[in-house]
Protein backbone atom coordinates (compact mmCIF):
# COMPACT_ATOMS: atom_id res chain seq x y z
CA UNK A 1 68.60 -77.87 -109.34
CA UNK A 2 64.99 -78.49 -110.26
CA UNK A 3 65.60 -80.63 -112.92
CA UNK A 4 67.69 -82.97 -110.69
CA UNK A 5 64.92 -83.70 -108.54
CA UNK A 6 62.31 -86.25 -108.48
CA UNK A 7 59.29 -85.01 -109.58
CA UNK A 8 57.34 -87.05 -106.63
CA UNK A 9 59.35 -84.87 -104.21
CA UNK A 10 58.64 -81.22 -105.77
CA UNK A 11 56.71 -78.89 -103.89
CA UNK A 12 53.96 -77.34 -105.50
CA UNK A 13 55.59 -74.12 -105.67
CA UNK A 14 58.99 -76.03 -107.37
CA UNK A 15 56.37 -77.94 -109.73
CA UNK A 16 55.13 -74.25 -111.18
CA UNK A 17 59.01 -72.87 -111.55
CA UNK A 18 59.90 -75.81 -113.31
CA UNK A 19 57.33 -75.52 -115.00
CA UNK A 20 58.34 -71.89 -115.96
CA UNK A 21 61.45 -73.38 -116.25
CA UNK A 22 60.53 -75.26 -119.27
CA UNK A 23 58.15 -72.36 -120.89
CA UNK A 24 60.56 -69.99 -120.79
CA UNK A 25 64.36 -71.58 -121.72
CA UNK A 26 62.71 -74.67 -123.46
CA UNK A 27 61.02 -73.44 -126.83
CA UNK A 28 61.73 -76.82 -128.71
CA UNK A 29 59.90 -78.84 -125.86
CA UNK A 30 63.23 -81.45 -125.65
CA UNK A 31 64.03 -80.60 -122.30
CA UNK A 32 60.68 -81.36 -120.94
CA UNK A 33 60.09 -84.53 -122.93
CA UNK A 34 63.85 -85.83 -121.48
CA UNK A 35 62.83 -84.86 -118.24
CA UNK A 36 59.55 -86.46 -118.47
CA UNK A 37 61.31 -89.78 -119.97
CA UNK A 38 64.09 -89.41 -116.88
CA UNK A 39 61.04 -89.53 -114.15
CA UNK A 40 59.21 -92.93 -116.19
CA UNK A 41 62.43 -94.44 -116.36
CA UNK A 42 63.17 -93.93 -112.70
CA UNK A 43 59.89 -95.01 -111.67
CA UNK A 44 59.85 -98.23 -113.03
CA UNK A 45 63.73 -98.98 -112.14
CA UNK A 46 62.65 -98.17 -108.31
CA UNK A 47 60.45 -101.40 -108.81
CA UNK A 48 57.06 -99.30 -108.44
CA UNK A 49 55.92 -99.08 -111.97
CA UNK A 50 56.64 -102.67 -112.88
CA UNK A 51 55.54 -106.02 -110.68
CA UNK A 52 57.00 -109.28 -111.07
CA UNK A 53 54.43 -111.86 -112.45
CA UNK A 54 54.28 -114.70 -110.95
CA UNK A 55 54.64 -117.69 -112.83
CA UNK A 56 50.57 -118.56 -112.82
CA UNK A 57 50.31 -114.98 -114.61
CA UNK A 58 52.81 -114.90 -117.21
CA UNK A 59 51.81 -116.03 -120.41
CA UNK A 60 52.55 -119.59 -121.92
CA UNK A 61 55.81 -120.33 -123.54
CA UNK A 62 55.78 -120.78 -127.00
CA UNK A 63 56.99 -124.23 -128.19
CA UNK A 64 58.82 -122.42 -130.68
């Protein structure tokens, strides 16, 4: 169930088992790094990794 859970919400305790988690049944590292990918991912499509420029910010168009 740990890996199901946001990693924002994990105790510290469930932060060190999943942690175990991954040392001990992960020897290739994969799981981690999916995990890992899972919780960027989420962040930014919850709207708090990414912020909408406005249109005095983004850069120019190219003519091209």
């Amino acid at each position: 169930m740990l890996l199901r859970r946001a990693g924002d919400t994990l105790t510290g305790n469930a932060a060190h088992r999943l942690a175990d988690v991954f040392a001990a049944g992960d020897p290739t590292g994969l799981l981690e790094a999916v995990w890992k990918v899972n919780e960027q991912l989420r962040v930014l499509l919850s709207g708090q990794g990414l912020r909408r420029r406005s249109r005095s910010e983004r850069p120019p168009q190219s003519p091209y």
